[in-house]
PDB file of N, CA and C in Angstrom:
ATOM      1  N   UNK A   1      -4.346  -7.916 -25.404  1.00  0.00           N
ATOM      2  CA  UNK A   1      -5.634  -8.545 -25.508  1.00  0.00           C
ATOM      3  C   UNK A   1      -6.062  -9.077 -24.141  1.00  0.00           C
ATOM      4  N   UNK A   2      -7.315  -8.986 -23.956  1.00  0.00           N
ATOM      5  CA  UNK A   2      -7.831  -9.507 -22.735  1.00  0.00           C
ATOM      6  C   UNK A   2      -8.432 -10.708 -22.426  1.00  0.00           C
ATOM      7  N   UNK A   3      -7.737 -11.338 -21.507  1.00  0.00           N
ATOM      8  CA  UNK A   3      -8.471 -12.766 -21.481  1.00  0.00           C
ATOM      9  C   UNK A   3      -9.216 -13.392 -20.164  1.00  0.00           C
ATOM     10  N   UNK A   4     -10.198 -13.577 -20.249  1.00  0.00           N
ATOM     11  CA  UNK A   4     -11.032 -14.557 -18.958  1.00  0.00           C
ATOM     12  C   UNK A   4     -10.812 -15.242 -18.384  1.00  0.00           C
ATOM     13  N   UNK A   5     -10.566 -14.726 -16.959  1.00  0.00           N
ATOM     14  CA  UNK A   5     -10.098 -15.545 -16.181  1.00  0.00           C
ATOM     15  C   UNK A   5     -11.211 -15.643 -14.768  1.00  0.00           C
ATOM     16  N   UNK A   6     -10.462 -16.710 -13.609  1.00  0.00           N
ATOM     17  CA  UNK A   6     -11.389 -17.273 -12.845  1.00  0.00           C
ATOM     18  C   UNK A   6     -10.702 -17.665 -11.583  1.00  0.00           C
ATOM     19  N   UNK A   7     -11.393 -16.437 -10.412  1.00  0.00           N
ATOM     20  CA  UNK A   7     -10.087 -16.468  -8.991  1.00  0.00           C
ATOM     21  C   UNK A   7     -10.496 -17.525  -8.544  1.00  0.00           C
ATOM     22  N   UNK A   8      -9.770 -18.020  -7.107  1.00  0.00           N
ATOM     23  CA  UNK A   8      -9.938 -18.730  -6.754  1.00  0.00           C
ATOM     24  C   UNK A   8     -11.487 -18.941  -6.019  1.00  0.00           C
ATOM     25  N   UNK A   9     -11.754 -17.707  -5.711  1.00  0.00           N
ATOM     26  CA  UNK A   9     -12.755 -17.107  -5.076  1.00  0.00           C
ATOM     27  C   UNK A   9     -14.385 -17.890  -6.079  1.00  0.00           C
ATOM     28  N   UNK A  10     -14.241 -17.928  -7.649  1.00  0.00           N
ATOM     29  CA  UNK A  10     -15.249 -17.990  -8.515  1.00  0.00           C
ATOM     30  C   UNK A  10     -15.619 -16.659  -8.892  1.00  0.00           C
ATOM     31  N   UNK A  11     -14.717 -15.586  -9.000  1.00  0.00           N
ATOM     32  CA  UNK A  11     -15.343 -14.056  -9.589  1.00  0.00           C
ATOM     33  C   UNK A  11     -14.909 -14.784 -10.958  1.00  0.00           C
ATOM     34  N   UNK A  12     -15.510 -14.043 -12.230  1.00  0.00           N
ATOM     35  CA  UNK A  12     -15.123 -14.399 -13.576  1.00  0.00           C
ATOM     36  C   UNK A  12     -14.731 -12.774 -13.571  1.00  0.00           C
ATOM     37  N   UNK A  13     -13.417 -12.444 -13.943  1.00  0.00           N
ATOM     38  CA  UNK A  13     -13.031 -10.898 -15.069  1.00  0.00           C
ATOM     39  C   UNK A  13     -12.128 -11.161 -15.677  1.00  0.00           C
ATOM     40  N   UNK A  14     -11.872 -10.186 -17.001  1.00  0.00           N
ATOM     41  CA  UNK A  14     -10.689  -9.992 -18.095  1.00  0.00           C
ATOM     42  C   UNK A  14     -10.173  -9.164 -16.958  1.00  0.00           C
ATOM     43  N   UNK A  15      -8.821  -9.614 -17.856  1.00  0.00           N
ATOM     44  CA  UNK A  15      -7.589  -8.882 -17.614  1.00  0.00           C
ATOM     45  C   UNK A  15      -6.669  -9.196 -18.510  1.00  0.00           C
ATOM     46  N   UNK A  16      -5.675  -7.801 -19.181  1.00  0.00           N
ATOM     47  CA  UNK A  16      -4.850  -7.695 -20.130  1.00  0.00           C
ATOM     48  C   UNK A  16      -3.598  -7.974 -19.347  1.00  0.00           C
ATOM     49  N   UNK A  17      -2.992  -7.750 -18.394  1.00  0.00           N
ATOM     50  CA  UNK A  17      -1.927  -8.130 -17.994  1.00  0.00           C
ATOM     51  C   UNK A  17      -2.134  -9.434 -17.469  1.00  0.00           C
ATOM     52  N   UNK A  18      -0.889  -9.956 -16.288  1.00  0.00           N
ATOM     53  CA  UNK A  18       0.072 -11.147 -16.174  1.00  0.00           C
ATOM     54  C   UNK A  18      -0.360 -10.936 -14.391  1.00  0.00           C
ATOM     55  N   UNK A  19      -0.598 -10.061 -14.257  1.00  0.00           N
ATOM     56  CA  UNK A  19      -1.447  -9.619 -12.784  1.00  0.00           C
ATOM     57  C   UNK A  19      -2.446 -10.699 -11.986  1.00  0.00           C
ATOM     58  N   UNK A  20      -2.219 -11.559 -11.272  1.00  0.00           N
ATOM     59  CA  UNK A  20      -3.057 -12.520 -10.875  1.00  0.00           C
ATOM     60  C   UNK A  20      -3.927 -11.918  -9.955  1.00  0.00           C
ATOM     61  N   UNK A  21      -4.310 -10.773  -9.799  1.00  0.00           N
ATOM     62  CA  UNK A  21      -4.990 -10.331  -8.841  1.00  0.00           C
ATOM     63  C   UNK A  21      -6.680 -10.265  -9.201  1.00  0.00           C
ATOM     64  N   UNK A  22      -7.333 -10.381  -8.441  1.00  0.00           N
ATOM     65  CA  UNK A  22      -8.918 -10.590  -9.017  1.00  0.00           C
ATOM     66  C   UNK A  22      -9.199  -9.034  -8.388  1.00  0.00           C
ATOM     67  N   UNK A  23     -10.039  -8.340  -9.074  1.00  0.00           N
ATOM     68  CA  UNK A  23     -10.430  -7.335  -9.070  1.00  0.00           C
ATOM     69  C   UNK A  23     -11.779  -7.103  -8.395  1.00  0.00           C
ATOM     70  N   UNK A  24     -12.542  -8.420  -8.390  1.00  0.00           N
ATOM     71  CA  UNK A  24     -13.387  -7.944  -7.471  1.00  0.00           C
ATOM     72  C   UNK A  24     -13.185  -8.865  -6.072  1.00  0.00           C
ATOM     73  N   UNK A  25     -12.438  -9.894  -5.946  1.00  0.00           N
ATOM     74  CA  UNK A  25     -11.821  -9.537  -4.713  1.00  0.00           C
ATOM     75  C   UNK A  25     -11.187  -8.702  -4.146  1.00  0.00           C
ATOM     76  N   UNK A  26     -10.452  -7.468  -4.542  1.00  0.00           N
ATOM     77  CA  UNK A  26      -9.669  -7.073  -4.477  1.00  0.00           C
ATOM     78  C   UNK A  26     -10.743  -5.519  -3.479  1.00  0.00           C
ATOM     79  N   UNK A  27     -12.182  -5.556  -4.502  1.00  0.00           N
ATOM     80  CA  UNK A  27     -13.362  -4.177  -4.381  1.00  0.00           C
ATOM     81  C   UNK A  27     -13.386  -4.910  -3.000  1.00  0.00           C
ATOM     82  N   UNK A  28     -14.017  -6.100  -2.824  1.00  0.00           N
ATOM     83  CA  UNK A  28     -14.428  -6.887  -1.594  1.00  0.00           C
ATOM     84  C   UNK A  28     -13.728  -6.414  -0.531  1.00  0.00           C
ATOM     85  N   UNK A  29     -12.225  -6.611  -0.916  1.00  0.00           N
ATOM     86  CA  UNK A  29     -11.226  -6.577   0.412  1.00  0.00           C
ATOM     87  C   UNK A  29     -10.983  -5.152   0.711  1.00  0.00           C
ATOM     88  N   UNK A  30     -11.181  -3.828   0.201  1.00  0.00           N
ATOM     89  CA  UNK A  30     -11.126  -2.980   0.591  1.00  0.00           C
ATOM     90  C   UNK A  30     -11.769  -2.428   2.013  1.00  0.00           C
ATOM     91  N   UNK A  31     -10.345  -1.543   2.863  1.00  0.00           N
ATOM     92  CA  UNK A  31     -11.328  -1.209   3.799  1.00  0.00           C
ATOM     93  C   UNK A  31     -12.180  -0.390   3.513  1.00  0.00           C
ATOM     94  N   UNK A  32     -13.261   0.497   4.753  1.00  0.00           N
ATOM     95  CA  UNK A  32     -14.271   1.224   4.420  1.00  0.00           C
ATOM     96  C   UNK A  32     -13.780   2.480   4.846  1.00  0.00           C
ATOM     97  N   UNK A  33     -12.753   2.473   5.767  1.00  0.00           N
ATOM     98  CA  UNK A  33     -12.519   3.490   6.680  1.00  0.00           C
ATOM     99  C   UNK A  33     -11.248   3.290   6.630  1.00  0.00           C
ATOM    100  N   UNK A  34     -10.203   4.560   7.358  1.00  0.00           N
ATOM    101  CA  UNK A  34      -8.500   4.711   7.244  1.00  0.00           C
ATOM    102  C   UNK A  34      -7.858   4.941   6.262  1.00  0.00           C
ATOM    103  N   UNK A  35      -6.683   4.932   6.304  1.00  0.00           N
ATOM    104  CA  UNK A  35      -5.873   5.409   5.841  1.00  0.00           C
ATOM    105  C   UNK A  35      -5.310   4.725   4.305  1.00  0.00           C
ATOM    106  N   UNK A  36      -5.902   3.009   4.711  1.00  0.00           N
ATOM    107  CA  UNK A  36      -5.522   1.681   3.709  1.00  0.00           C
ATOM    108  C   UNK A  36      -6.867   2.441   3.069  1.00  0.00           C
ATOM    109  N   UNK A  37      -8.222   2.954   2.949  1.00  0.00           N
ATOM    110  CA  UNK A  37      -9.163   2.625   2.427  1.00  0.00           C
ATOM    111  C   UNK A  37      -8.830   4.027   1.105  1.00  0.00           C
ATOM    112  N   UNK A  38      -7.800   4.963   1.506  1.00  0.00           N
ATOM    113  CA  UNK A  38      -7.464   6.097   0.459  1.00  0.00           C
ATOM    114  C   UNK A  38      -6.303   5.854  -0.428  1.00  0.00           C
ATOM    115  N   UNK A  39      -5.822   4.426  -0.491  1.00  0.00           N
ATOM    116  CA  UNK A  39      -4.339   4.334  -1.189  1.00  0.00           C
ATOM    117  C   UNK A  39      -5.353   3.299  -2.161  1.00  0.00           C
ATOM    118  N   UNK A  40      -4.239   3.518  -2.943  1.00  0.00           N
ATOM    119  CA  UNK A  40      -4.357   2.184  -4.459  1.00  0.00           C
ATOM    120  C   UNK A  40      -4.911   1.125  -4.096  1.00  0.00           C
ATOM    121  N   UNK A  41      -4.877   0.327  -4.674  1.00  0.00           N
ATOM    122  CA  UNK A  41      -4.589  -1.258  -4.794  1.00  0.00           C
ATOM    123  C   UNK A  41      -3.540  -2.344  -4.062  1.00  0.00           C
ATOM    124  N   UNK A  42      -2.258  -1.619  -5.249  1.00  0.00           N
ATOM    125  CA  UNK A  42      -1.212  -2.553  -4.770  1.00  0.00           C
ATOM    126  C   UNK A  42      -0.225  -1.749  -3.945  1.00  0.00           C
ATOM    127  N   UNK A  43      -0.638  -0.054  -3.586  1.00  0.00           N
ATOM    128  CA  UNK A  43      -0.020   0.466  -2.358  1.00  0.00           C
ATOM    129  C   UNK A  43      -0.516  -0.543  -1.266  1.00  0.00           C
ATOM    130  N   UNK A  44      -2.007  -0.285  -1.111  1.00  0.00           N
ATOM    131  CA  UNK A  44      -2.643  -1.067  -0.452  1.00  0.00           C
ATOM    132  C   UNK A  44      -2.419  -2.461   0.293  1.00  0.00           C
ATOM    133  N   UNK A  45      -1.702  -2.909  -0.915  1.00  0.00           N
ATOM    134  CA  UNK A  45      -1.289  -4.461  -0.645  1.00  0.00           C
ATOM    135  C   UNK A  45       0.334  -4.731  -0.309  1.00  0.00           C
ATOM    136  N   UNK A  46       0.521  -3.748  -0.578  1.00  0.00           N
ATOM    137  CA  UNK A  46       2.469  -3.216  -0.260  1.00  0.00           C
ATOM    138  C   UNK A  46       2.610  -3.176   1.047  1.00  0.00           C
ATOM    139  N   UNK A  47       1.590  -2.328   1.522  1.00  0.00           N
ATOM    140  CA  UNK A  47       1.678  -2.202   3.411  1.00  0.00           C
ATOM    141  C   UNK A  47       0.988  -3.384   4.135  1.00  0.00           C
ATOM    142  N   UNK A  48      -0.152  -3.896   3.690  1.00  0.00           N
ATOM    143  CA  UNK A  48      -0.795  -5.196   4.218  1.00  0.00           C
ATOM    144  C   UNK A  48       0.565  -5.895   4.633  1.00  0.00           C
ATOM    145  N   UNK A  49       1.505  -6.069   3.474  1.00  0.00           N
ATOM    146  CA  UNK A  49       2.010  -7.639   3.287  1.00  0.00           C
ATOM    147  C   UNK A  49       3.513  -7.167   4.524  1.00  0.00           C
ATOM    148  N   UNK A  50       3.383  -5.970   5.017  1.00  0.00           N
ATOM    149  CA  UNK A  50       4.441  -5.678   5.479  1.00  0.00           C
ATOM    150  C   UNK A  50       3.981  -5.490   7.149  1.00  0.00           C
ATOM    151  N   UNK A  51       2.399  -6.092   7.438  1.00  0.00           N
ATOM    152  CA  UNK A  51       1.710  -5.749   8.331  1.00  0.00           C
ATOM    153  C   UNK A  51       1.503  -4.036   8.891  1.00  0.00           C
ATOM    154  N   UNK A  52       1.502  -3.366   7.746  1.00  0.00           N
ATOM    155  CA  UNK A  52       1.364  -1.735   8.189  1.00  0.00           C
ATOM    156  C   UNK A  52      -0.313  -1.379   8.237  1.00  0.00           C
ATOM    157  N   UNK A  53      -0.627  -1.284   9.652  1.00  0.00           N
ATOM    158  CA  UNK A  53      -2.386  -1.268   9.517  1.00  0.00           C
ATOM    159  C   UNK A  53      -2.863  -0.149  10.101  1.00  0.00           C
ATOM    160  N   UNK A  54      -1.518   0.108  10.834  1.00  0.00           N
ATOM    161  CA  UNK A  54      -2.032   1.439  11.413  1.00  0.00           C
ATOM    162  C   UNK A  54      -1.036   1.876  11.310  1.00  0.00           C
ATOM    163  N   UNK A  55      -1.438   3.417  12.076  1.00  0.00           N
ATOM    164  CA  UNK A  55      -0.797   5.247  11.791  1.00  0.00           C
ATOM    165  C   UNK A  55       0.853   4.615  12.263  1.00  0.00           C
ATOM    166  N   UNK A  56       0.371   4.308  13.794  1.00  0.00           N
ATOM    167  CA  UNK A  56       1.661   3.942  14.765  1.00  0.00           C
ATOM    168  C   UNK A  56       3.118   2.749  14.133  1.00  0.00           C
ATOM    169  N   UNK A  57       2.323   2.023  13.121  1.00  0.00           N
ATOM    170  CA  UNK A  57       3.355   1.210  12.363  1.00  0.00           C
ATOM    171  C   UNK A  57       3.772   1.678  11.277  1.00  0.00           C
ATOM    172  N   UNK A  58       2.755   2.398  10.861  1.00  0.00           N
ATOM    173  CA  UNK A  58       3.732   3.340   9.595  1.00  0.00           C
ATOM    174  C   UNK A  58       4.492   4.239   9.939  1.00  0.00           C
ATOM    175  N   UNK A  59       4.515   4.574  10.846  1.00  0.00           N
ATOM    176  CA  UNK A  59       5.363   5.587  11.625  1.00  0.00           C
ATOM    177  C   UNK A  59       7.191   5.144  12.184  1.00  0.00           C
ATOM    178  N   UNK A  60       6.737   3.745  11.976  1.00  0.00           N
ATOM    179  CA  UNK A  60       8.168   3.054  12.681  1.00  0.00           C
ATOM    180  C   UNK A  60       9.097   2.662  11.499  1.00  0.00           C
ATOM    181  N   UNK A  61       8.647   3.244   9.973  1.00  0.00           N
ATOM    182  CA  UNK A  61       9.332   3.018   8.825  1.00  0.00           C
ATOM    183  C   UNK A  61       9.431   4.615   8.200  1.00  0.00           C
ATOM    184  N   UNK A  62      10.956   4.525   7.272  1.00  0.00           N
ATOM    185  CA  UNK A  62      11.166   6.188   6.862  1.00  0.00           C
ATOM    186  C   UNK A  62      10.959   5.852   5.675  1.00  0.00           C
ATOM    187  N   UNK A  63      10.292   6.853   5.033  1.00  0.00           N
ATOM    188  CA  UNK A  63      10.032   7.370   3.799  1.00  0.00           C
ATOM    189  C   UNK A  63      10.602   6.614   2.958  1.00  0.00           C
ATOM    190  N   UNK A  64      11.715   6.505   2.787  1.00  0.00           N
ATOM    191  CA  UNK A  64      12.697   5.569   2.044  1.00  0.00           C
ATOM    192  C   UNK A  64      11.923   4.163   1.814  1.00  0.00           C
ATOM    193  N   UNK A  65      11.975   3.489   3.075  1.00  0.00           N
ATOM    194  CA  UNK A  65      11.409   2.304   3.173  1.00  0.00           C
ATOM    195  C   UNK A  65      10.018   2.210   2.667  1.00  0.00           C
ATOM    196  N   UNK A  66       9.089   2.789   3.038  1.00  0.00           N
ATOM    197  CA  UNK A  66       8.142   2.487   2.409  1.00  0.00           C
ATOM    198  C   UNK A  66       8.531   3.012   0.786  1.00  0.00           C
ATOM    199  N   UNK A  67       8.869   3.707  -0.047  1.00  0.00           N
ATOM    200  CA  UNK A  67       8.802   3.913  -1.037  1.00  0.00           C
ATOM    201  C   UNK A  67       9.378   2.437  -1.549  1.00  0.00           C
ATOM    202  N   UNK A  68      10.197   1.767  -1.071  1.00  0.00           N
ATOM    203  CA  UNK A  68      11.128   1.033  -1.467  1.00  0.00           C
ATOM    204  C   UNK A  68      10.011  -0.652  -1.592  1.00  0.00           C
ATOM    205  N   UNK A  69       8.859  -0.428  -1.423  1.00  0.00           N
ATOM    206  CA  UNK A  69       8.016  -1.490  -1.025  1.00  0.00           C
ATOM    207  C   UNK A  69       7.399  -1.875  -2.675  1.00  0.00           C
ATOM    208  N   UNK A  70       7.306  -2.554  -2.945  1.00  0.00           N
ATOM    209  CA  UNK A  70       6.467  -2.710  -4.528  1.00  0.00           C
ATOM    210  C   UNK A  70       5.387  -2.343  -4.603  1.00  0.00           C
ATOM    211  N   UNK A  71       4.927  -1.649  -5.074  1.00  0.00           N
ATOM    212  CA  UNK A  71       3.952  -1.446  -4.833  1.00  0.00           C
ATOM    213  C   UNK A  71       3.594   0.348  -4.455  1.00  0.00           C
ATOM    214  N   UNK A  72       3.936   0.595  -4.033  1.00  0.00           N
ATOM    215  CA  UNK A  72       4.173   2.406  -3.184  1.00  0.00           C
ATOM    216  C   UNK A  72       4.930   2.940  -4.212  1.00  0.00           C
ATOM    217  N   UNK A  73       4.275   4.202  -4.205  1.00  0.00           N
ATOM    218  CA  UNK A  73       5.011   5.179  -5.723  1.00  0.00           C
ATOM    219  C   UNK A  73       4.716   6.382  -4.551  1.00  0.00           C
ATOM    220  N   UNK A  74       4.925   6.911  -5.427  1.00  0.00           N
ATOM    221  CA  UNK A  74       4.986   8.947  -4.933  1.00  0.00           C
ATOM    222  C   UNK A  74       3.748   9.245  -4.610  1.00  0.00           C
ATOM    223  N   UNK A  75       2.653   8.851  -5.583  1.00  0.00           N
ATOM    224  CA  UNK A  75       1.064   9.446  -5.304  1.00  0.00           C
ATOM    225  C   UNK A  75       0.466   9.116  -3.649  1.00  0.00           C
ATOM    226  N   UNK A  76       1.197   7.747  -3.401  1.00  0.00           N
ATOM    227  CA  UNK A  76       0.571   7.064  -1.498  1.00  0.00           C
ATOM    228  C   UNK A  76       1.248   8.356  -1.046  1.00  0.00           C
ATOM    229  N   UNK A  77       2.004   8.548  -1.170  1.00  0.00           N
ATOM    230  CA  UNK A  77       2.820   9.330  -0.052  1.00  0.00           C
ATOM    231  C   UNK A  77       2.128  11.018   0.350  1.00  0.00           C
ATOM    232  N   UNK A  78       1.741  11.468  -0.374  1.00  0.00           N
ATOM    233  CA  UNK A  78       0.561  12.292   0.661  1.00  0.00           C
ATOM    234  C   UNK A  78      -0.512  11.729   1.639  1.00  0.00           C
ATOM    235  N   UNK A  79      -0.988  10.812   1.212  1.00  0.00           N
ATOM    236  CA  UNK A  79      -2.312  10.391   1.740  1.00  0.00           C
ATOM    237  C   UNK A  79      -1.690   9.771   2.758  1.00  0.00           C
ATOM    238  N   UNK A  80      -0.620   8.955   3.033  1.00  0.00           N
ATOM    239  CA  UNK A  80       0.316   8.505   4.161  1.00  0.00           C
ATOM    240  C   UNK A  80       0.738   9.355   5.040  1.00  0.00           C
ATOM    241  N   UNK A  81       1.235  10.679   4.534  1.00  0.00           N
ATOM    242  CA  UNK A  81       1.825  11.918   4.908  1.00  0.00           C
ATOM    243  C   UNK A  81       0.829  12.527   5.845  1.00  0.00           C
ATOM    244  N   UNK A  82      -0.389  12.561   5.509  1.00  0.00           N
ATOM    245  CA  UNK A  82      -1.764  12.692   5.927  1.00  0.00           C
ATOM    246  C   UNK A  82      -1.989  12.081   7.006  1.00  0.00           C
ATOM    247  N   UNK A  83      -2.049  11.184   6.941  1.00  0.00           N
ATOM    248  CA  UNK A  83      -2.999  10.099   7.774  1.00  0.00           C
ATOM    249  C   UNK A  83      -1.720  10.183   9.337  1.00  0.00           C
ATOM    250  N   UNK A  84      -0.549  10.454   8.829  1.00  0.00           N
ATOM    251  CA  UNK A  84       0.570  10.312  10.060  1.00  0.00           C
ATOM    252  C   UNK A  84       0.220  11.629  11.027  1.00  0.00           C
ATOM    253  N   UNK A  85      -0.216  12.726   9.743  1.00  0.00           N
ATOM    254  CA  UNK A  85      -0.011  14.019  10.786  1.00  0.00           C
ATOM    255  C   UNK A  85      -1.264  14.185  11.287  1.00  0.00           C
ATOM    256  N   UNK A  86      -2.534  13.410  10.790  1.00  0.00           N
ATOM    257  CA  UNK A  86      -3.593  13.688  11.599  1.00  0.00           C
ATOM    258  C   UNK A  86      -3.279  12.888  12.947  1.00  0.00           C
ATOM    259  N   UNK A  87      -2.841  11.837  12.971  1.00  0.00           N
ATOM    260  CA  UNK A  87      -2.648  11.281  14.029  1.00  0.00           C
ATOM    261  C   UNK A  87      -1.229  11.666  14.853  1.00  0.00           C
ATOM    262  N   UNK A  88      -0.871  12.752  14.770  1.00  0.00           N
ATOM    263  CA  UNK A  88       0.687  13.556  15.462  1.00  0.00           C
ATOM    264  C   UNK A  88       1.494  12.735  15.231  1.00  0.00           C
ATOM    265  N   UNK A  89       1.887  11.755  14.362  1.00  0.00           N
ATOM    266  CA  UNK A  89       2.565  10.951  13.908  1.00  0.00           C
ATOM    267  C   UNK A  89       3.513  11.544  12.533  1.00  0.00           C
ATOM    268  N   UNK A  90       4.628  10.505  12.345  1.00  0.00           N
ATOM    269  CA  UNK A  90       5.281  11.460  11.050  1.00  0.00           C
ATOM    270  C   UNK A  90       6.386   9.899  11.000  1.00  0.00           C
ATOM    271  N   UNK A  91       6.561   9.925   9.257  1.00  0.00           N
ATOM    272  CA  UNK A  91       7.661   9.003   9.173  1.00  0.00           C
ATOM    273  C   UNK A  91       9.063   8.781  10.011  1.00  0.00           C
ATOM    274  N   UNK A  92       9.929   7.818  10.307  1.00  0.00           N
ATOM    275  CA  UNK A  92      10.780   7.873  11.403  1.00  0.00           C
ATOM    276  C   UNK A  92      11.702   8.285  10.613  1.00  0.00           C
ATOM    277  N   UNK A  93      12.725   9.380  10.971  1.00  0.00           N
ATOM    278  CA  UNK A  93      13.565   9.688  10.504  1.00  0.00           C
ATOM    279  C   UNK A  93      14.776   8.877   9.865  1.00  0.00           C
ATOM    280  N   UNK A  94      15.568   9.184   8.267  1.00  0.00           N
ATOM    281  CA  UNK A  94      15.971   8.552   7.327  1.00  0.00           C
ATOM    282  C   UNK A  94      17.501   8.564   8.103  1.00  0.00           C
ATOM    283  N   UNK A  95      17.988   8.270   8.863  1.00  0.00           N
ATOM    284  CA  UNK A  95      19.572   8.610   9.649  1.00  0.00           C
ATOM    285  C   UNK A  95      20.191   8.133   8.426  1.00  0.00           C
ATOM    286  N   UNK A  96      21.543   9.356   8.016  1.00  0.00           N
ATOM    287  CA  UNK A  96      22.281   9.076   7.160  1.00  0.00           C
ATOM    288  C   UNK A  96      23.610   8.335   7.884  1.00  0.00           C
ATOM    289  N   UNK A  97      23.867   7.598   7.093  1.00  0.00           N
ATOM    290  CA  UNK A  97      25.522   6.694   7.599  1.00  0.00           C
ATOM    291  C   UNK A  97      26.201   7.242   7.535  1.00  0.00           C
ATOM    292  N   UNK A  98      26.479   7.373   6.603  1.00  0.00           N
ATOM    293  CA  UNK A  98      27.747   8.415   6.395  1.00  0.00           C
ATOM    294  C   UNK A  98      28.546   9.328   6.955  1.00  0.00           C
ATOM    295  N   UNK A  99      27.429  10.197   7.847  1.00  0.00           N
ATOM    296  CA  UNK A  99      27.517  11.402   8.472  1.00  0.00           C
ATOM    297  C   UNK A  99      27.710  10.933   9.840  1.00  0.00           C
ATOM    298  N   UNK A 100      27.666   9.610  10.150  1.00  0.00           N
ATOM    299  CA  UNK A 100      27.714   9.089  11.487  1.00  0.00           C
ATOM    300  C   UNK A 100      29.088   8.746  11.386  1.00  0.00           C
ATOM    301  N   UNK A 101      30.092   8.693  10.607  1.00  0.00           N
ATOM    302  CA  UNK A 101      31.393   8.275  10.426  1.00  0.00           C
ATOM    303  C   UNK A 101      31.984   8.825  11.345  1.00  0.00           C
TER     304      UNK A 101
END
């Protein structure tokens, strides 16, 4: 069931989940342009909170890691995949331990 709620901001929306996130802050805070402006929500907010704003900082984390972020599922990861190789960029490689024995 959905219930009315009220951000801090003063937006009024329902929401059925436990999600404190305001939704039209959320339209507000979107960029207009890049790479953040083609991912989700809370991909979106997965890389913010990890300061990933650009190509060159997503680039300094492997695949792993960002998946490993709350938020980041499988679907970011083209549009990430994307955005690295337009810019000759590419996730930093996953070095296995093991194999370094």
């Amino acid at each position: 069931m959905k219930s009315l709620r009220t951000c801090p901001n003063g937006h009024r929306f329902y929401k059925s989940s436990d999600c404190p996130v305001c939704p039209i802050c959320e339209q507000e805070n979107k960029p207009a342009e890049g790479f953040l402006s083609r991912l989700s929500a809370p991909a979106r907010r997965a890389l913010l909170s990890e300061n990933i704003i650009t190509e060159k900082r997503l680039s300094s984390y492997t695949l792993k890691e960002i998946l490993s972020l709350h938020g980041t599922g499988k679907s970011a990861i083209p549009i990430l995949e994307k955005a690295l190789a337009d810019a000759g960029l590419s996730f930093k490689k996953d070095v296995d331990t093991k194999s370094k024995r």
